[in-house]
C-alpha atoms as a PDB file:
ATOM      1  CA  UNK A   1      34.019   8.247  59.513  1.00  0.00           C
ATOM      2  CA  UNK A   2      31.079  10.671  61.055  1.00  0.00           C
ATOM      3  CA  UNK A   3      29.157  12.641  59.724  1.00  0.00           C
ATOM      4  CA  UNK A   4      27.771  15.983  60.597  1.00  0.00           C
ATOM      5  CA  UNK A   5      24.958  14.917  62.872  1.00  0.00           C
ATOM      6  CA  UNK A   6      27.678  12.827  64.887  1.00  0.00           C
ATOM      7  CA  UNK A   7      29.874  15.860  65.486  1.00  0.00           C
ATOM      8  CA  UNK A   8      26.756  18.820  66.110  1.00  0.00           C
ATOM      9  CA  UNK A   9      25.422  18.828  69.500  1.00  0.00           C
ATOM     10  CA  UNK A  10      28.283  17.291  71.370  1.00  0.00           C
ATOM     11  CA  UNK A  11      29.133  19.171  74.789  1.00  0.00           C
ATOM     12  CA  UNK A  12      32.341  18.288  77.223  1.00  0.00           C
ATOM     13  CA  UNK A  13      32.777  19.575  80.436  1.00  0.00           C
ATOM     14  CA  UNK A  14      36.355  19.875  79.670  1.00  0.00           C
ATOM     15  CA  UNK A  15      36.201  23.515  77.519  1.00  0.00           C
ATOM     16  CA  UNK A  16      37.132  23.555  73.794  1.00  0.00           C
ATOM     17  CA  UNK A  17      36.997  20.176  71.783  1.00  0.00           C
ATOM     18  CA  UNK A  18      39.956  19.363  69.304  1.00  0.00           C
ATOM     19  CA  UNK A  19      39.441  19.674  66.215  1.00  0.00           C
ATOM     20  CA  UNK A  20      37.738  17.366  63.673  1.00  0.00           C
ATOM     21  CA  UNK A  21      38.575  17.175  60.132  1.00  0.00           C
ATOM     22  CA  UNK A  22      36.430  17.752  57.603  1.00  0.00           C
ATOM     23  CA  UNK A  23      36.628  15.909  54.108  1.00  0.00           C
ATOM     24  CA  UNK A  24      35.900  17.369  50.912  1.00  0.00           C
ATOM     25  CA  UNK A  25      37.258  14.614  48.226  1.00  0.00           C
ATOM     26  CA  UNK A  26      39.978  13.133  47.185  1.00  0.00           C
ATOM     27  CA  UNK A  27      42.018  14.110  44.279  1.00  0.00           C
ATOM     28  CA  UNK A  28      45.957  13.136  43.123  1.00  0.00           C
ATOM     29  CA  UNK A  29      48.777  13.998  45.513  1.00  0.00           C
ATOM     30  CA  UNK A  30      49.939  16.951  42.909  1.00  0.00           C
ATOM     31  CA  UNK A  31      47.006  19.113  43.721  1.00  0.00           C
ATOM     32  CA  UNK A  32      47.119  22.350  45.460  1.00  0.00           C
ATOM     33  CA  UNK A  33      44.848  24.725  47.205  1.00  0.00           C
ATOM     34  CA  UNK A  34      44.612  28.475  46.229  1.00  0.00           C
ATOM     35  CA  UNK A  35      46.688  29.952  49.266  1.00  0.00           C
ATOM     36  CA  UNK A  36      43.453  31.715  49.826  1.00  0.00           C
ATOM     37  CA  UNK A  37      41.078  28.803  49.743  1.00  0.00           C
ATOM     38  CA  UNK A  38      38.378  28.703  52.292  1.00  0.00           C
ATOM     39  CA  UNK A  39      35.875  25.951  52.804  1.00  0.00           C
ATOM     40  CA  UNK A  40      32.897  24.919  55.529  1.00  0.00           C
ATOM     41  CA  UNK A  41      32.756  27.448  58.241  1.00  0.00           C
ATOM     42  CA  UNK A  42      35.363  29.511  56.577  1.00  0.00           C
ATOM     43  CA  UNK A  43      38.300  27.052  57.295  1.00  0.00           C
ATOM     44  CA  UNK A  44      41.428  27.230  54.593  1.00  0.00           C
ATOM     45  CA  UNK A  45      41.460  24.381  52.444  1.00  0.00           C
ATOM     46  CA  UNK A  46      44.644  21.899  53.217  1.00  0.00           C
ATOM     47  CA  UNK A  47      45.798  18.824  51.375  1.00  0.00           C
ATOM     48  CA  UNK A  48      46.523  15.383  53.465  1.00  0.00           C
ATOM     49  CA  UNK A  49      49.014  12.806  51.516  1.00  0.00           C
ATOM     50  CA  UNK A  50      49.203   9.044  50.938  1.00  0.00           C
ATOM     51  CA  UNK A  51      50.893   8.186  48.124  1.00  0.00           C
ATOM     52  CA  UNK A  52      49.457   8.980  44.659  1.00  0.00           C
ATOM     53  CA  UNK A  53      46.535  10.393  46.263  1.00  0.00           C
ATOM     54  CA  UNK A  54      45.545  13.002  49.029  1.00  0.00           C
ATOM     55  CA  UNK A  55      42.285  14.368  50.360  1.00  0.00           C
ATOM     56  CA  UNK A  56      41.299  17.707  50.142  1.00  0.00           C
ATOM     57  CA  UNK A  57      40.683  19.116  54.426  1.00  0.00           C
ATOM     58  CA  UNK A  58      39.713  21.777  56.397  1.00  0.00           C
ATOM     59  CA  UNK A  59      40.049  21.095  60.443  1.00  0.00           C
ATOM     60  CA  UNK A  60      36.786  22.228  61.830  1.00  0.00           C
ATOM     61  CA  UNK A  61      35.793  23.108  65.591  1.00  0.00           C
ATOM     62  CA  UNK A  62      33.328  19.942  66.096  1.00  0.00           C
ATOM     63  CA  UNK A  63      31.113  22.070  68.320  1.00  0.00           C
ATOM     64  CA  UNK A  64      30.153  24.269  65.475  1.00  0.00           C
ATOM     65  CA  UNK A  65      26.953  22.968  63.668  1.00  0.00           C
ATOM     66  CA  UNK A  66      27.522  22.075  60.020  1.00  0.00           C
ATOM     67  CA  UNK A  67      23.904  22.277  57.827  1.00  0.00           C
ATOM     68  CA  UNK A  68      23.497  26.129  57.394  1.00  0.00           C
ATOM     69  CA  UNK A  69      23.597  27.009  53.140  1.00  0.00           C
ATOM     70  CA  UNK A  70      26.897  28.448  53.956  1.00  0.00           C
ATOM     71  CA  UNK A  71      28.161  25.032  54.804  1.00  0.00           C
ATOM     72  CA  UNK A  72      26.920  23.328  51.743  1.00  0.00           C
ATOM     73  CA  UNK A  73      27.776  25.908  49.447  1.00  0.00           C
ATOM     74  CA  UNK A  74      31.174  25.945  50.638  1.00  0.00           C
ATOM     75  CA  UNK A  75      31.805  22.219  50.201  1.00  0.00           C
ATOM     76  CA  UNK A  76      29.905  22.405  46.689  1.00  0.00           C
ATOM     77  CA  UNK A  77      32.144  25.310  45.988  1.00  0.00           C
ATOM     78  CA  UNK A  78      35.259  23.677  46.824  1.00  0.00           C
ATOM     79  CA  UNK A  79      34.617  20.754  44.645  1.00  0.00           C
ATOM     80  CA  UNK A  80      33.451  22.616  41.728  1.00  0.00           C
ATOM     81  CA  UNK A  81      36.410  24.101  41.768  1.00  0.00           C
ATOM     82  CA  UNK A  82      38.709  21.609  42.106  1.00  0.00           C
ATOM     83  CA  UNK A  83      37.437  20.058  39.470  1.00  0.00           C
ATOM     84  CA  UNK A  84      37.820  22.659  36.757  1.00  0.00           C
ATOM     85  CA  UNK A  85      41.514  21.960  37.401  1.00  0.00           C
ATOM     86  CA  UNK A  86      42.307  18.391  38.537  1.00  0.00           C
ATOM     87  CA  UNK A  87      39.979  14.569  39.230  1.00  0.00           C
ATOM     88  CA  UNK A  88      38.490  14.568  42.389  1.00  0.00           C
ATOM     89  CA  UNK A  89      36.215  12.220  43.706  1.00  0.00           C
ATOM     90  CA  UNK A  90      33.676  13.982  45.506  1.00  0.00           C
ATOM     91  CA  UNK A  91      32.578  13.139  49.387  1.00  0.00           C
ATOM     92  CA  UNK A  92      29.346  13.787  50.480  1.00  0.00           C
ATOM     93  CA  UNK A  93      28.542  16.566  52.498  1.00  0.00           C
ATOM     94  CA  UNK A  94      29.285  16.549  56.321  1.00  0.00           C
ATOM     95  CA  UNK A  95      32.053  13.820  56.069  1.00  0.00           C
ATOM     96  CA  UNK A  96      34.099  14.374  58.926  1.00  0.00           C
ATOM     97  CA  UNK A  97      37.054  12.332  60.683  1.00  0.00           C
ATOM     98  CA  UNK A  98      38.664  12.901  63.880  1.00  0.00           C
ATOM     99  CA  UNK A  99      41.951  14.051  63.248  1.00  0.00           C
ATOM    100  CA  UNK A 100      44.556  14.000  60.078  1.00  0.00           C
ATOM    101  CA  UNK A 101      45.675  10.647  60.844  1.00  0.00           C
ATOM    102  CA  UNK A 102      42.346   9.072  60.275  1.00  0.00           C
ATOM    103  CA  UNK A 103      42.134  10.410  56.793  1.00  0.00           C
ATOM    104  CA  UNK A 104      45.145   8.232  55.819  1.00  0.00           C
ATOM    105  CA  UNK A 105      43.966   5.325  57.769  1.00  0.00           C
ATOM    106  CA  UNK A 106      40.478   5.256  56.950  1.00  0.00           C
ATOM    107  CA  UNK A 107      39.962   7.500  53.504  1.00  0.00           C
ATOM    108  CA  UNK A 108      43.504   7.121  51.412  1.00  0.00           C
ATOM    109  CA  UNK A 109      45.317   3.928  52.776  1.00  0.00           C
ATOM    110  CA  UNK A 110      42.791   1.393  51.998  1.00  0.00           C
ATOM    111  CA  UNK A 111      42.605   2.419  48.035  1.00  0.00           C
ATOM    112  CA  UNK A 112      45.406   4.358  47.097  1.00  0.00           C
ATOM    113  CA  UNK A 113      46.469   1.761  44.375  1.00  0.00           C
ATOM    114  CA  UNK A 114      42.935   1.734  43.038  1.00  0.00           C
ATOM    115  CA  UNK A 115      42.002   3.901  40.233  1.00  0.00           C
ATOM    116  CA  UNK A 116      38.071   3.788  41.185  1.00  0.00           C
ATOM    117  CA  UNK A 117      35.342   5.926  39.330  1.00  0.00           C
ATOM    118  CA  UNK A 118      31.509   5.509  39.168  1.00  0.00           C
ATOM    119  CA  UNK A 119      29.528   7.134  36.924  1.00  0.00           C
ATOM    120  CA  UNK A 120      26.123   7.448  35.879  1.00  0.00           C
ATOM    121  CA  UNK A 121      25.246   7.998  31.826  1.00  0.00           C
ATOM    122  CA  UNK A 122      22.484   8.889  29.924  1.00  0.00           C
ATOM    123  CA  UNK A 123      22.121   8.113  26.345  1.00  0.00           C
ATOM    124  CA  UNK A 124      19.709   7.030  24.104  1.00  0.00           C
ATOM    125  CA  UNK A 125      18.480   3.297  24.451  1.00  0.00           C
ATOM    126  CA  UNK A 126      19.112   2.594  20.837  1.00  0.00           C
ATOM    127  CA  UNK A 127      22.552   3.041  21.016  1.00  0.00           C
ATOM    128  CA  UNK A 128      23.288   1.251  24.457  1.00  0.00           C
ATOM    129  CA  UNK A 129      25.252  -1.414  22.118  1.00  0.00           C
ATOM    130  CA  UNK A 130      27.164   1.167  21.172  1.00  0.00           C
ATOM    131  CA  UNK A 131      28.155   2.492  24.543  1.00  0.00           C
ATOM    132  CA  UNK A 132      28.889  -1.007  25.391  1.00  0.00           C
ATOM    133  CA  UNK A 133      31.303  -1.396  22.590  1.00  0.00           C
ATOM    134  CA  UNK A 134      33.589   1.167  23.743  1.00  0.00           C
ATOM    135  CA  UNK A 135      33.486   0.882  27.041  1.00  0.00           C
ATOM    136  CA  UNK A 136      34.932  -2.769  26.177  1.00  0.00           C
ATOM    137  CA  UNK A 137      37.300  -1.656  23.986  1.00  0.00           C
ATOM    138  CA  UNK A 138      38.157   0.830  26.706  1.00  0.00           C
ATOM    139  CA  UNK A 139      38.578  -2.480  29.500  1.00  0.00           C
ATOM    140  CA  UNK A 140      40.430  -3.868  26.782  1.00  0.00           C
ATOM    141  CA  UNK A 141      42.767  -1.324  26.483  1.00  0.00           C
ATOM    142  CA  UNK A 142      43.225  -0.993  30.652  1.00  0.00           C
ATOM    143  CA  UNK A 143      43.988  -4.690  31.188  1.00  0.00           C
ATOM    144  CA  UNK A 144      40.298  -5.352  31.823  1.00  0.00           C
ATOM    145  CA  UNK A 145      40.344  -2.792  34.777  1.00  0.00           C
ATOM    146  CA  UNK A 146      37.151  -1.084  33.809  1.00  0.00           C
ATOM    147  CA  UNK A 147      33.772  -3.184  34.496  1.00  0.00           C
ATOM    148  CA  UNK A 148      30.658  -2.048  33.195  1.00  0.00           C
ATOM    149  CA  UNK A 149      26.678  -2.298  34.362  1.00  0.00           C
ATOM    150  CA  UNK A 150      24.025  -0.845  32.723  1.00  0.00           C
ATOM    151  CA  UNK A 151      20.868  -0.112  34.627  1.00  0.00           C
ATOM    152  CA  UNK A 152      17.883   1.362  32.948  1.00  0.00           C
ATOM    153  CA  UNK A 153      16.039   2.498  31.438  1.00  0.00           C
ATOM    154  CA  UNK A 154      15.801   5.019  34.134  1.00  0.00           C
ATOM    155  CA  UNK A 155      14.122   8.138  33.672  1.00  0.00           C
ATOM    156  CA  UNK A 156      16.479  11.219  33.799  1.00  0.00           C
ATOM    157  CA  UNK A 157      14.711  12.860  36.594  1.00  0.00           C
ATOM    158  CA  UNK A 158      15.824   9.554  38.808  1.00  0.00           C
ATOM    159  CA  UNK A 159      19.558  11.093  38.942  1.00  0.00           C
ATOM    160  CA  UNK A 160      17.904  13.739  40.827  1.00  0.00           C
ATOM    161  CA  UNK A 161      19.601  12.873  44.541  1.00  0.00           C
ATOM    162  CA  UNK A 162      16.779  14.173  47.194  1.00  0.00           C
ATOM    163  CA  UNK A 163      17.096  13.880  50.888  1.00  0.00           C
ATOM    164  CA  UNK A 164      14.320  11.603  52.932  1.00  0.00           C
ATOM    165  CA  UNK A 165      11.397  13.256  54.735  1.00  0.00           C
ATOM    166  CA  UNK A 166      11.648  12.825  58.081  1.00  0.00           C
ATOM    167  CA  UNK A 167       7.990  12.104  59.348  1.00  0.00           C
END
């Protein structure tokens, strides 16, 4: 996988590059688009299968910069969505592959018979034993297919997700 500083500035001498695909998440293989669903750089929104699970797509022209608010509002946009009506597990912005192929191979192949989620909480330190409790009787419950680590105390504004400065 690229992302969108791998795809931005490249130039051929051979005219028109083929299109890239961009990734938005992945969500079960019984989701649909809105027929009028458009994501980054206005592309519709398309659905690539494997299984139980597919990956939400728009093919992109890789020549066309990805960054501008548009862009990231468009991929936020997409996901929000989604998920008022079906899981998805979010990719991060810019996650391109080279063609539809590639999504299989190197997104959906490798852990379609996973059920994978990570997930950060916040609750109250005095009732971490609690949390604990039912997240065990939850593993207990799934054949011991949910595993657990607490880190923390962290301070709430540490889920905050802020890009580096470049100096």
């Amino acid at each position: 996988m690229t992302s969108a500083d791998d795809t931005a500035d490249h130039d051929t001498d051979e005219g028109a590059s083929a299109a890239v695909i961009y990734v938005y998440g992945i969500v079960p293989a019984d989701v649909q688009p809105e027929k009028d669903a458009t994501g980054v750089h206005d592309a519709p929104i398309e659905i690539v299968k494997h299984g139980d699970i597919a990956a939400l797509v728009s093919e992109i022209d890789p020549d066309q910069r990805l960054g501008a608010p548009a862009d990231l509002q468009a991929h936020a946009h997409i996901l929000d969505g989604t998920a008022h009506v079906a899981p998805v597990l979010p990719l991060r912005f810019g996650a391109v592959v080279s063609d539809r192929d590639a999504v299989i191979r190197e997104l959906l192949a490798e852990h379609h018979d996973e059920d994978a989620v990570q997930i950060a909480v916040l609750f109250e330190v005095d009732r971490q034993e609690e949390l604990e409790q039912t997240v065990g009787d939850l593993a207990a419950r799934w054949d011991n297919r949910v595993a657990m680590r607490v880190l923390g105390p962290t301070a709430p504004y540490d889920f905050v997700v802020r890009p580096k400065r470049e100096d």
